[in-house]
PDB file of N, CA and C in Angstrom:
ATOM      1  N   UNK A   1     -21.949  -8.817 -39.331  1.00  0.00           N
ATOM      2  CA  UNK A   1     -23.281  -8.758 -38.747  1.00  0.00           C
ATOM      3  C   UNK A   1     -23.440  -7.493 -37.886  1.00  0.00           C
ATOM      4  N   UNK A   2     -22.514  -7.301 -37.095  1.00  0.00           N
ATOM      5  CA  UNK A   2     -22.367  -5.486 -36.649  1.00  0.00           C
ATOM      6  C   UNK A   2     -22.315  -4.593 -37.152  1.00  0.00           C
ATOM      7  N   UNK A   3     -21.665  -4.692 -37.986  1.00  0.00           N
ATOM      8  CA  UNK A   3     -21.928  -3.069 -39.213  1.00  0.00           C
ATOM      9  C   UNK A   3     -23.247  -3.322 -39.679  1.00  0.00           C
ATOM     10  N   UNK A   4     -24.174  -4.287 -40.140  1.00  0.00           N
ATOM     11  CA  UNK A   4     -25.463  -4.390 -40.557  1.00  0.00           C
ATOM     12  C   UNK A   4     -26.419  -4.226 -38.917  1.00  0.00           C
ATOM     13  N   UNK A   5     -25.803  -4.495 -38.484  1.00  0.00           N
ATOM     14  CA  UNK A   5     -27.234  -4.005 -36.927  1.00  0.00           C
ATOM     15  C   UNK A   5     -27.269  -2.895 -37.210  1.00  0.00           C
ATOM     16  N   UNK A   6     -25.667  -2.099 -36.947  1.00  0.00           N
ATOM     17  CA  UNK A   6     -25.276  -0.655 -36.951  1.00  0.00           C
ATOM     18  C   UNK A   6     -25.792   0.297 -37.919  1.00  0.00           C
ATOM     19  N   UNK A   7     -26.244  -0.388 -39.221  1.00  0.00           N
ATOM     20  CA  UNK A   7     -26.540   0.438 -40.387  1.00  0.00           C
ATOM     21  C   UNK A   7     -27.989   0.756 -39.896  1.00  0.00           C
ATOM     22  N   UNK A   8     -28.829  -0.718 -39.546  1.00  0.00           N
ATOM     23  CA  UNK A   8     -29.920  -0.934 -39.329  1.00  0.00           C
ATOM     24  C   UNK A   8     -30.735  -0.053 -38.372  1.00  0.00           C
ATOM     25  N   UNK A   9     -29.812   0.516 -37.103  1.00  0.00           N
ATOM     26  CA  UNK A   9     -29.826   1.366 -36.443  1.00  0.00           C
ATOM     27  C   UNK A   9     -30.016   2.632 -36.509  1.00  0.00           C
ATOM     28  N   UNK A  10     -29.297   2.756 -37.561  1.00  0.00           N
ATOM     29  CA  UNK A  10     -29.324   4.605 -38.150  1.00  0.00           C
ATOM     30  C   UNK A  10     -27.803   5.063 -38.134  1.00  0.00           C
ATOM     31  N   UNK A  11     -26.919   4.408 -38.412  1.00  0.00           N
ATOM     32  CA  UNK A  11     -25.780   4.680 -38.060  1.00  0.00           C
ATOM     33  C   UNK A  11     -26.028   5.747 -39.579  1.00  0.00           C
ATOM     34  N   UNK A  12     -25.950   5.606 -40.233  1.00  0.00           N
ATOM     35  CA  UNK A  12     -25.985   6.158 -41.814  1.00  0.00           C
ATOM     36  C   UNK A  12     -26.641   8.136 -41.740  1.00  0.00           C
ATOM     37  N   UNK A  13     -27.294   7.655 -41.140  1.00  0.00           N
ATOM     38  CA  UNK A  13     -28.423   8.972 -40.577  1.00  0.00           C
ATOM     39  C   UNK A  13     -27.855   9.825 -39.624  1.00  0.00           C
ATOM     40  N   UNK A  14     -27.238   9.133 -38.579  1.00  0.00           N
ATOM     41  CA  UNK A  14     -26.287   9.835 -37.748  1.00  0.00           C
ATOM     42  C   UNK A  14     -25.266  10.324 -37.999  1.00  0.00           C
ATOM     43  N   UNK A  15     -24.358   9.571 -38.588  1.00  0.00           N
ATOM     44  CA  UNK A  15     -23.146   9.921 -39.433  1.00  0.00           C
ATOM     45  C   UNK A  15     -23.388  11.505 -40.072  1.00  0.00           C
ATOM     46  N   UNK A  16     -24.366  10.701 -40.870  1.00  0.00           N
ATOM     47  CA  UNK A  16     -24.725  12.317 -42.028  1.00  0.00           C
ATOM     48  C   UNK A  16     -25.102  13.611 -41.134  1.00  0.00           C
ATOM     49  N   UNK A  17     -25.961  12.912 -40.427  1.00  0.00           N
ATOM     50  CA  UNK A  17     -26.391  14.368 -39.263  1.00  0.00           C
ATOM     51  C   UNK A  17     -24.990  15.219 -38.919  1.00  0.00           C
ATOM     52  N   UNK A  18     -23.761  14.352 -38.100  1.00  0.00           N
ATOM     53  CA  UNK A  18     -22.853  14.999 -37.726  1.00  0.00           C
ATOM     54  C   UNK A  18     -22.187  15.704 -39.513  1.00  0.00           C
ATOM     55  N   UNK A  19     -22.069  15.268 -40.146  1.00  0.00           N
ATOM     56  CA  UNK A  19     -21.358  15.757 -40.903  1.00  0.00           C
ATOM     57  C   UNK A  19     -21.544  17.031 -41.743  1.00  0.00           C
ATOM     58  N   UNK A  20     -23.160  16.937 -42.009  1.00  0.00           N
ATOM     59  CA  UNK A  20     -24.186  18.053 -42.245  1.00  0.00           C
ATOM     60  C   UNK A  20     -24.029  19.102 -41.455  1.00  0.00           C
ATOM     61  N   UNK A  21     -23.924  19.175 -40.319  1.00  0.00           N
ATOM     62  CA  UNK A  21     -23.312  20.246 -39.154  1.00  0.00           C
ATOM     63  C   UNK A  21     -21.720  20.136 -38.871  1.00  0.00           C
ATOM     64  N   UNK A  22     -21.157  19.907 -39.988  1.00  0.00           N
ATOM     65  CA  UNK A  22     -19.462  20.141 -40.126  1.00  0.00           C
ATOM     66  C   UNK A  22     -18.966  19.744 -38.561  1.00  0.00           C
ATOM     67  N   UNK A  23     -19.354  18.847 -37.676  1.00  0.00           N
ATOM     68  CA  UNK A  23     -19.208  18.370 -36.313  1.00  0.00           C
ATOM     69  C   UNK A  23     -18.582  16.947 -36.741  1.00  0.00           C
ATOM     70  N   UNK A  24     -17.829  16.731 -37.529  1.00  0.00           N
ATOM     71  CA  UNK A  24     -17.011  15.190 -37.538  1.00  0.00           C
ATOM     72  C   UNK A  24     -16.022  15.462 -37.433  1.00  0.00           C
ATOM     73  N   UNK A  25     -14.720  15.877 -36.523  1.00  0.00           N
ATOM     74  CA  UNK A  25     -13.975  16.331 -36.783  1.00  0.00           C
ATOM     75  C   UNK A  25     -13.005  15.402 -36.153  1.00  0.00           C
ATOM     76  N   UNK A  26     -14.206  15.044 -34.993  1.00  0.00           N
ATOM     77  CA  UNK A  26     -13.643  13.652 -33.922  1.00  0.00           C
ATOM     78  C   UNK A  26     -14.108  12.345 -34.837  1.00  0.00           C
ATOM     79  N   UNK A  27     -15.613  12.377 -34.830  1.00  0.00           N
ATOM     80  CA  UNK A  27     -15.690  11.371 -35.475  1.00  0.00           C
ATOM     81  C   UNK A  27     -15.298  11.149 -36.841  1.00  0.00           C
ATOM     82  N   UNK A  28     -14.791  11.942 -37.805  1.00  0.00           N
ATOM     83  CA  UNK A  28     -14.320  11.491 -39.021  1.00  0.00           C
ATOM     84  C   UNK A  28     -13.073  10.617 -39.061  1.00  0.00           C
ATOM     85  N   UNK A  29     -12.056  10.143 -37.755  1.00  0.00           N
ATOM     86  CA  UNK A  29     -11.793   9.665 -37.249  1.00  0.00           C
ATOM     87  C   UNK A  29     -11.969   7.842 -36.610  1.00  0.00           C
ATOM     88  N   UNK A  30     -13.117   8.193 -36.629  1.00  0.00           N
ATOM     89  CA  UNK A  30     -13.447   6.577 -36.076  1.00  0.00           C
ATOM     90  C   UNK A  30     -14.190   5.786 -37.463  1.00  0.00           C
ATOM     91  N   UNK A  31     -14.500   4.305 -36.824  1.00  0.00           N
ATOM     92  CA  UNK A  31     -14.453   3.636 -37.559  1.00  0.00           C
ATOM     93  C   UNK A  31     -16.164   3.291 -37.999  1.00  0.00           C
ATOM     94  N   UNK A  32     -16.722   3.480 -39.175  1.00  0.00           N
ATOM     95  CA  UNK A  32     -17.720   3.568 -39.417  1.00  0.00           C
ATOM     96  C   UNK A  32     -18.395   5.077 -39.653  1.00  0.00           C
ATOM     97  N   UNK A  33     -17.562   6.260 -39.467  1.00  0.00           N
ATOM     98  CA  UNK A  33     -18.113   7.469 -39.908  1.00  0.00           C
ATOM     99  C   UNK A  33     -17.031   7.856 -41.264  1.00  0.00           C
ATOM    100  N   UNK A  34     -15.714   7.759 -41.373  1.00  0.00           N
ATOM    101  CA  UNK A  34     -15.021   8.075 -42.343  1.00  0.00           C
ATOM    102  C   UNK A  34     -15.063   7.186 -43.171  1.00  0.00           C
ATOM    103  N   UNK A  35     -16.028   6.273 -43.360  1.00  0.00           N
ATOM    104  CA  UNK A  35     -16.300   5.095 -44.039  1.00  0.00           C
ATOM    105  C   UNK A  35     -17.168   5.702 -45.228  1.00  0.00           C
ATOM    106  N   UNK A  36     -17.925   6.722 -44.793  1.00  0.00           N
ATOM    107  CA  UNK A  36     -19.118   7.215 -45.226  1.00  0.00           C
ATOM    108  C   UNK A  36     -18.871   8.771 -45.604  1.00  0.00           C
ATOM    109  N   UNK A  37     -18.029   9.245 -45.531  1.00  0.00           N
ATOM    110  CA  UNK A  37     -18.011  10.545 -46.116  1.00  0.00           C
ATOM    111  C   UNK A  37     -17.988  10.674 -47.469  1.00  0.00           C
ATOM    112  N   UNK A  38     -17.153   9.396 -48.597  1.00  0.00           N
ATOM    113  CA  UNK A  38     -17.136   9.494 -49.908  1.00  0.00           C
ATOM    114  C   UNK A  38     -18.526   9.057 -50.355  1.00  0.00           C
ATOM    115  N   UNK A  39     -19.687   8.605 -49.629  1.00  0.00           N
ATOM    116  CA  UNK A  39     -20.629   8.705 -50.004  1.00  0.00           C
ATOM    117  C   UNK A  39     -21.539   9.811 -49.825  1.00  0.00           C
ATOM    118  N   UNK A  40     -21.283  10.772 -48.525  1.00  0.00           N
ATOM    119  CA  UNK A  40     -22.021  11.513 -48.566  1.00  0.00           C
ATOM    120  C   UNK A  40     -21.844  12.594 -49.266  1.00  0.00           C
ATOM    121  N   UNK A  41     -20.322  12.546 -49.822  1.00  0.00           N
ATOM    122  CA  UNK A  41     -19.920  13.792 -50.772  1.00  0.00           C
ATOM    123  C   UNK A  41     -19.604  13.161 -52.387  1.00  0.00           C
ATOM    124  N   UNK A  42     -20.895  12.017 -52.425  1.00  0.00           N
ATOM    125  CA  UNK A  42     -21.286  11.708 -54.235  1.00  0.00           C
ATOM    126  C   UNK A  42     -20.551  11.183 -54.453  1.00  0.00           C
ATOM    127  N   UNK A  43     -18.896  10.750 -54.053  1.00  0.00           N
ATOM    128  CA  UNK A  43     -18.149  10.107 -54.528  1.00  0.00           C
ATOM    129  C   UNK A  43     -17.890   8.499 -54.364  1.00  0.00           C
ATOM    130  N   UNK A  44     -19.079   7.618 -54.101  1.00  0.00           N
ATOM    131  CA  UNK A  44     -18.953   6.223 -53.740  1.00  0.00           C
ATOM    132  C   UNK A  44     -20.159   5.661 -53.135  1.00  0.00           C
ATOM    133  N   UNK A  45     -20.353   4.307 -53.982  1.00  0.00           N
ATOM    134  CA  UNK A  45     -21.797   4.092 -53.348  1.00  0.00           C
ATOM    135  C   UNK A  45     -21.789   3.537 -52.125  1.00  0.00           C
ATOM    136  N   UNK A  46     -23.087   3.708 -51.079  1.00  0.00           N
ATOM    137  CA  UNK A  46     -23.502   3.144 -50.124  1.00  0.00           C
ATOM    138  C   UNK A  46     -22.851   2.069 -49.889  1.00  0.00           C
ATOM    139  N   UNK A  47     -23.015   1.152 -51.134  1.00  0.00           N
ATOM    140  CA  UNK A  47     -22.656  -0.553 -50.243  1.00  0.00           C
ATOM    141  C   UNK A  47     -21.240  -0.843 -50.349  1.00  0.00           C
ATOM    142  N   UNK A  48     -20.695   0.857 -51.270  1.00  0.00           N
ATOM    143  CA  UNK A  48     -18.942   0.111 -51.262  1.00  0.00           C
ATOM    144  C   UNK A  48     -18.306   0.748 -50.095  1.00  0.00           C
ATOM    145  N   UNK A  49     -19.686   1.715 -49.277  1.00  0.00           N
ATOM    146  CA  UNK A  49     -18.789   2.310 -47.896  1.00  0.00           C
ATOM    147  C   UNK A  49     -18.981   1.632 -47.269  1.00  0.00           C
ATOM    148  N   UNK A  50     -20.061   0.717 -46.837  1.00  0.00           N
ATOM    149  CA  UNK A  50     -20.735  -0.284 -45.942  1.00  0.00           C
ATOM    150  C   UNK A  50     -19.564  -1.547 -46.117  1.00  0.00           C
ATOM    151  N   UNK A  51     -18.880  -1.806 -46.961  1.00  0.00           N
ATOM    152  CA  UNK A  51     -18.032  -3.377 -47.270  1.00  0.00           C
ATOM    153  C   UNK A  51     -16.783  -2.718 -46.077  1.00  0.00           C
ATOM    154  N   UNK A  52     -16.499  -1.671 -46.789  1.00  0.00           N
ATOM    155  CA  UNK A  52     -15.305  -0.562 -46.363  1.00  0.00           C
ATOM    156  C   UNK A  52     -15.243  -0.557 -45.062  1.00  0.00           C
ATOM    157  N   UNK A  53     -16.679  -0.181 -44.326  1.00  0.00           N
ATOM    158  CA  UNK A  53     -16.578  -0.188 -42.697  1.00  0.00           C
ATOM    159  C   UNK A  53     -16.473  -1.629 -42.192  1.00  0.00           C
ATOM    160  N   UNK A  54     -16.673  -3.006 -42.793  1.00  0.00           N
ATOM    161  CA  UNK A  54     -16.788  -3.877 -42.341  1.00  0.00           C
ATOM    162  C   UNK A  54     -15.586  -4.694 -42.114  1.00  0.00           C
ATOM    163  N   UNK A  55     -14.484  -3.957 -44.097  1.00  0.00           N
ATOM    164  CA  UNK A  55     -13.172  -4.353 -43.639  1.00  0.00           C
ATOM    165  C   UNK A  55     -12.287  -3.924 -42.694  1.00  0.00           C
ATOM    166  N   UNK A  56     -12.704  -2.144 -42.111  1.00  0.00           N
ATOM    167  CA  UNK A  56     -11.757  -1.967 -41.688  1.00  0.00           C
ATOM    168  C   UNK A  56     -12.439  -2.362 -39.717  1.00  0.00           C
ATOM    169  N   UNK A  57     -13.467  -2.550 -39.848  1.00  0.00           N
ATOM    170  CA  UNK A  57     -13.751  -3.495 -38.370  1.00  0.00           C
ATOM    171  C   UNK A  57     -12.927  -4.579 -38.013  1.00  0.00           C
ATOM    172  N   UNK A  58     -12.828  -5.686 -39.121  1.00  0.00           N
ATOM    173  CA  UNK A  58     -12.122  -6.441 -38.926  1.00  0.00           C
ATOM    174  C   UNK A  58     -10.573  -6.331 -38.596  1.00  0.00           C
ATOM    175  N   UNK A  59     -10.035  -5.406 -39.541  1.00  0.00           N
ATOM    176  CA  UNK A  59      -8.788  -5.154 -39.416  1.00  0.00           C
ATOM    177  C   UNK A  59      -8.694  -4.543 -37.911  1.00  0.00           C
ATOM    178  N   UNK A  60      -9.366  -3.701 -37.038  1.00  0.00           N
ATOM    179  CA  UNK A  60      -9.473  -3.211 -36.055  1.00  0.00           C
ATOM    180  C   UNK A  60      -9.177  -4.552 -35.067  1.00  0.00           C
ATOM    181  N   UNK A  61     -10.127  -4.913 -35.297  1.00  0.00           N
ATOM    182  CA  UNK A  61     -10.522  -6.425 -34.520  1.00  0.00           C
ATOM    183  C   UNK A  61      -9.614  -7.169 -34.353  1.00  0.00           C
ATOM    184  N   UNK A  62      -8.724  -7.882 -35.564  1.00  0.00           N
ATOM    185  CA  UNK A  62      -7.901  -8.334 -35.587  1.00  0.00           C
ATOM    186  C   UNK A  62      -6.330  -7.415 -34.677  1.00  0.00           C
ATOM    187  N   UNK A  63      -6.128  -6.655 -34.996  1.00  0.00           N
ATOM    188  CA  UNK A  63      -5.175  -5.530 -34.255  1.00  0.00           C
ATOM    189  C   UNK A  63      -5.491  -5.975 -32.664  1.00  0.00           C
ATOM    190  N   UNK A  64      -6.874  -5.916 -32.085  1.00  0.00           N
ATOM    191  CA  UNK A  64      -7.185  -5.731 -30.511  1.00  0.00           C
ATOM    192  C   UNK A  64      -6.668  -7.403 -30.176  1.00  0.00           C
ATOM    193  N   UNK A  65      -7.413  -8.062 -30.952  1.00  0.00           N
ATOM    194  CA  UNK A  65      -6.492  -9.503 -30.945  1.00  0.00           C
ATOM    195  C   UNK A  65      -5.066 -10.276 -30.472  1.00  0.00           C
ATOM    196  N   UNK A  66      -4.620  -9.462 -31.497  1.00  0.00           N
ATOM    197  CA  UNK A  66      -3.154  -9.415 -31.332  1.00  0.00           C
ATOM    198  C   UNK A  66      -2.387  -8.810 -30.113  1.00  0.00           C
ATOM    199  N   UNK A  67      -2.814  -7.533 -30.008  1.00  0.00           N
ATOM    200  CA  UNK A  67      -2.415  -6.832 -28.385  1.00  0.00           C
ATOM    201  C   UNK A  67      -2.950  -7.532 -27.435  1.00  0.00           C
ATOM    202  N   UNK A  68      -3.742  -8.187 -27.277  1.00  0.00           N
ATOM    203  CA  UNK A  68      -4.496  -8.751 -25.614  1.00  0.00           C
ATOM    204  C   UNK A  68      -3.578 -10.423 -26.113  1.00  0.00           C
ATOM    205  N   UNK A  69      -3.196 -10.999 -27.237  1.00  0.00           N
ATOM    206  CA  UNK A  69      -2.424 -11.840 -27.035  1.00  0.00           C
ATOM    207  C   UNK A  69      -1.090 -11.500 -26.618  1.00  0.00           C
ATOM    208  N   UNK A  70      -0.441 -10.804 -26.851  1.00  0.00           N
ATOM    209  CA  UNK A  70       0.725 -10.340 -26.497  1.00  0.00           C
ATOM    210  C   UNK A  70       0.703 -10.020 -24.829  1.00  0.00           C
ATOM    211  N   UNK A  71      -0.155  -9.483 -24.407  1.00  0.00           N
ATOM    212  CA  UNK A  71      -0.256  -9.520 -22.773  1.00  0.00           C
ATOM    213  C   UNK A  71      -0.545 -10.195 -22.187  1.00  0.00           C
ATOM    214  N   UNK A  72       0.547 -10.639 -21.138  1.00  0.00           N
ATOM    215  CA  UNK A  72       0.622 -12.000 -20.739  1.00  0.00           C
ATOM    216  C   UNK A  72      -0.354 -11.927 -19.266  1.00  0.00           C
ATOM    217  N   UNK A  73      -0.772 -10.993 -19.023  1.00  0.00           N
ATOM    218  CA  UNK A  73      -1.844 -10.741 -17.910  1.00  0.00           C
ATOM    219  C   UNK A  73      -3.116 -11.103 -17.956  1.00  0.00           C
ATOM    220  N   UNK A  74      -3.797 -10.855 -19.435  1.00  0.00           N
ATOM    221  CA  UNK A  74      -4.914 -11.347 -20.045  1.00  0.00           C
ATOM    222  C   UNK A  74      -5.139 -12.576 -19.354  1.00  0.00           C
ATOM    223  N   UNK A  75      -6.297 -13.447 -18.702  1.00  0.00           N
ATOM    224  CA  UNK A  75      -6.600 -14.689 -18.481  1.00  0.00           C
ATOM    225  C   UNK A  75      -8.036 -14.662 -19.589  1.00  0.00           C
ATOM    226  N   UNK A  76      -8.281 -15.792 -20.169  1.00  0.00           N
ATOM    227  CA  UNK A  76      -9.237 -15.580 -21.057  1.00  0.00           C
ATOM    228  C   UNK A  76     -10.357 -16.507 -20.452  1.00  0.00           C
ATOM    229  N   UNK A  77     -11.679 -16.160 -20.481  1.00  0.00           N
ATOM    230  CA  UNK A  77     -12.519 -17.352 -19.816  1.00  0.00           C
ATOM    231  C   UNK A  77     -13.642 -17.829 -20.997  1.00  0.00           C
ATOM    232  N   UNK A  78     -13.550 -18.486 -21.757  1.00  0.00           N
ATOM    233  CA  UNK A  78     -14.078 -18.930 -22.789  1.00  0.00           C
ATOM    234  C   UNK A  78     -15.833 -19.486 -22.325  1.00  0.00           C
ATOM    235  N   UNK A  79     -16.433 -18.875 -22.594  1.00  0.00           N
ATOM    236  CA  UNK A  79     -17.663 -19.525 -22.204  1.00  0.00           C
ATOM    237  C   UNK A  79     -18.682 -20.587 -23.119  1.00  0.00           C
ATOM    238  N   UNK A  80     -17.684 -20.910 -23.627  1.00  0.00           N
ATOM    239  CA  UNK A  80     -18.547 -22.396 -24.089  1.00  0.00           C
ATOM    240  C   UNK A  80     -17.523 -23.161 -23.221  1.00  0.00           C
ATOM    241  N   UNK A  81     -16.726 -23.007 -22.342  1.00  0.00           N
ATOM    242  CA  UNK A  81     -15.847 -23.990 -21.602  1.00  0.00           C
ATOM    243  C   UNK A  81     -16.869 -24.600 -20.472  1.00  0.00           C
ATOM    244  N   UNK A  82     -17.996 -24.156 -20.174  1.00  0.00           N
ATOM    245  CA  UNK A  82     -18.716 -23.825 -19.013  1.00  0.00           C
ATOM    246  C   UNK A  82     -20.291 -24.205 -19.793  1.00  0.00           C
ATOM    247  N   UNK A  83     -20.491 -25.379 -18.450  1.00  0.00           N
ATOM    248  CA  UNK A  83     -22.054 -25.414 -19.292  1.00  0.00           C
ATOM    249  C   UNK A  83     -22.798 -24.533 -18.117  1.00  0.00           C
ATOM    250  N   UNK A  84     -22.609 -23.944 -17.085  1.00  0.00           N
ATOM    251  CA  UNK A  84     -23.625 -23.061 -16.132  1.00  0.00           C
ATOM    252  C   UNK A  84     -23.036 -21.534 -15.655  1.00  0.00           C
ATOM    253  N   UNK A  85     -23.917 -20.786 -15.507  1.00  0.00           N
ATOM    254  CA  UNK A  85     -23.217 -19.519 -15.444  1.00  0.00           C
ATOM    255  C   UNK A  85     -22.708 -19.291 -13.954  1.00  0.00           C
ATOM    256  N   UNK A  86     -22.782 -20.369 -13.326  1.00  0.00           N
ATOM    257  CA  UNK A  86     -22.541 -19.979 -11.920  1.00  0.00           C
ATOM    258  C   UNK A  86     -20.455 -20.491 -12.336  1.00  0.00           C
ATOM    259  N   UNK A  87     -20.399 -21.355 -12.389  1.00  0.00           N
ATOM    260  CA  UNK A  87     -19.123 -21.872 -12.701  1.00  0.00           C
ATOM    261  C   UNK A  87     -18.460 -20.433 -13.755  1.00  0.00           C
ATOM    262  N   UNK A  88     -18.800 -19.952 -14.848  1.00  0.00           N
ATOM    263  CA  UNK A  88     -18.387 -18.398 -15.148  1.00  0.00           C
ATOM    264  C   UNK A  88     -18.119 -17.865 -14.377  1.00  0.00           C
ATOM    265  N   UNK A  89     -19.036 -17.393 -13.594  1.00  0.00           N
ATOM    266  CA  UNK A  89     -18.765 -16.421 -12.469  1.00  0.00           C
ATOM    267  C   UNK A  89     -17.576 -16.844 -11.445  1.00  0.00           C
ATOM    268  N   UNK A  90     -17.901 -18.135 -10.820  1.00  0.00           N
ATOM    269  CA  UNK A  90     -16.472 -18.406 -10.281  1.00  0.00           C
ATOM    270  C   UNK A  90     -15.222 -18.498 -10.979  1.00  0.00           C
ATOM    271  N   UNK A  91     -15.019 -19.083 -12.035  1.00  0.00           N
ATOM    272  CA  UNK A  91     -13.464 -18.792 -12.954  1.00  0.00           C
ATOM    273  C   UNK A  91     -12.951 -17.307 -12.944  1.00  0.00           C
ATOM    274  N   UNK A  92     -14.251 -16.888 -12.766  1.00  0.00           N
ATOM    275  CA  UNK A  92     -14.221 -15.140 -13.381  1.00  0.00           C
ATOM    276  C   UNK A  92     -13.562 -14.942 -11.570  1.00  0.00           C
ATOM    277  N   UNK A  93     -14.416 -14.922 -10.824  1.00  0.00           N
ATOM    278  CA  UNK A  93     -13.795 -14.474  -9.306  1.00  0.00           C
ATOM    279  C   UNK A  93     -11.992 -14.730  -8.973  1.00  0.00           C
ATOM    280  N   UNK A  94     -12.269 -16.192  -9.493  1.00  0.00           N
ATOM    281  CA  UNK A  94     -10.750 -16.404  -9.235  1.00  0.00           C
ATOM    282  C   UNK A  94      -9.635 -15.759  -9.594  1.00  0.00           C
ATOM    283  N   UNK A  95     -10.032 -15.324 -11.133  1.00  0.00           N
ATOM    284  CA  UNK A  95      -9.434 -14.751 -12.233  1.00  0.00           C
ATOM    285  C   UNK A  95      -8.578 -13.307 -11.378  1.00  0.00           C
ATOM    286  N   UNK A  96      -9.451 -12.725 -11.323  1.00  0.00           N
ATOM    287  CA  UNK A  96      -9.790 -10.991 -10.619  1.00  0.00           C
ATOM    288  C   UNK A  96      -9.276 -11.269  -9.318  1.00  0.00           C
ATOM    289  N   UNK A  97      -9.457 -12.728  -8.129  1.00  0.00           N
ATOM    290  CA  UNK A  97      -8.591 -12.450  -7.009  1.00  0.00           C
ATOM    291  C   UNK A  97      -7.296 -12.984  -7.220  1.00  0.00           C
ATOM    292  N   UNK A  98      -6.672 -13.471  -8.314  1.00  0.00           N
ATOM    293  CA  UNK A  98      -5.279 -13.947  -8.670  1.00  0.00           C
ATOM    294  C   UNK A  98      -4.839 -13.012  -9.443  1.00  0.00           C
ATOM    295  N   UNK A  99      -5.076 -11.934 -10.143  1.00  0.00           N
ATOM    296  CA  UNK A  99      -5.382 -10.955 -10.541  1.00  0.00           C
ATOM    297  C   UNK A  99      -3.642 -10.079 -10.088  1.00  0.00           C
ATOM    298  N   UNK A 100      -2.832  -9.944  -8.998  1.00  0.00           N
ATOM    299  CA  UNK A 100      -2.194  -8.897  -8.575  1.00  0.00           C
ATOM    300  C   UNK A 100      -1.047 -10.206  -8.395  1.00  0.00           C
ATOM    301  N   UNK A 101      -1.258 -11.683  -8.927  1.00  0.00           N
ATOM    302  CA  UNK A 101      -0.319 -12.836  -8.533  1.00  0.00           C
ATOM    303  C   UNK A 101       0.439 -12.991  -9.558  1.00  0.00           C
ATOM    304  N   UNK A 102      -0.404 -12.428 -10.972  1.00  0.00           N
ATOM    305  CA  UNK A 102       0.492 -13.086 -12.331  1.00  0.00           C
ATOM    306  C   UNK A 102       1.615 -12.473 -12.643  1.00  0.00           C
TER     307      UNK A 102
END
């Protein structure tokens, strides 16, 4: 659903802009512009770069996952745990002043 906001956005347009001015050099690099270069250079359609950026989001995603599980510092505050946002905010306070205890 993020890569489709993102497309929806102009990500596609932007992309090309930087690349059109040979300025991707950083972004050809990240995720959702090197997705799109074999389309902008004829070699691959639109929706098989668009699947492409979506798998490798996930795979990203999944990766950040894995590292913030592995750190045992992480406290996670799940907010469907919480039916009011005031109770968020306090888990969250506690969190941040226990914070220098874990």
């Amino acid at each position: 659903m993020r890569v489709d906001e993102m497309v929806q956005a102009g990500l596609i347009e932007e992309a090309r802009a930087l690349w059109e001015e040979k300025s991707m050099r950083t972004a050809a690099n990240a995720i959702g512009y090197k997705e799109l270069i074999p389309y902008f250079e004829n070699e691959a359609l639109l929706s098989d770069c668009i699947d492409k950026i979506k798998q490798e989001t996930r795979r990203y995603a999944k990766r950040q996952l894995t590292w913030f599980r592995k750190n045992e510092r992480i406290r996670w505050i799940i907010i469907e745990d919480f039916s009011k946002k005031c109770e968020i905010s306090e888990k969250s306070k506690k969190a941040i002043a226990n914070y220098g205890r874990i």
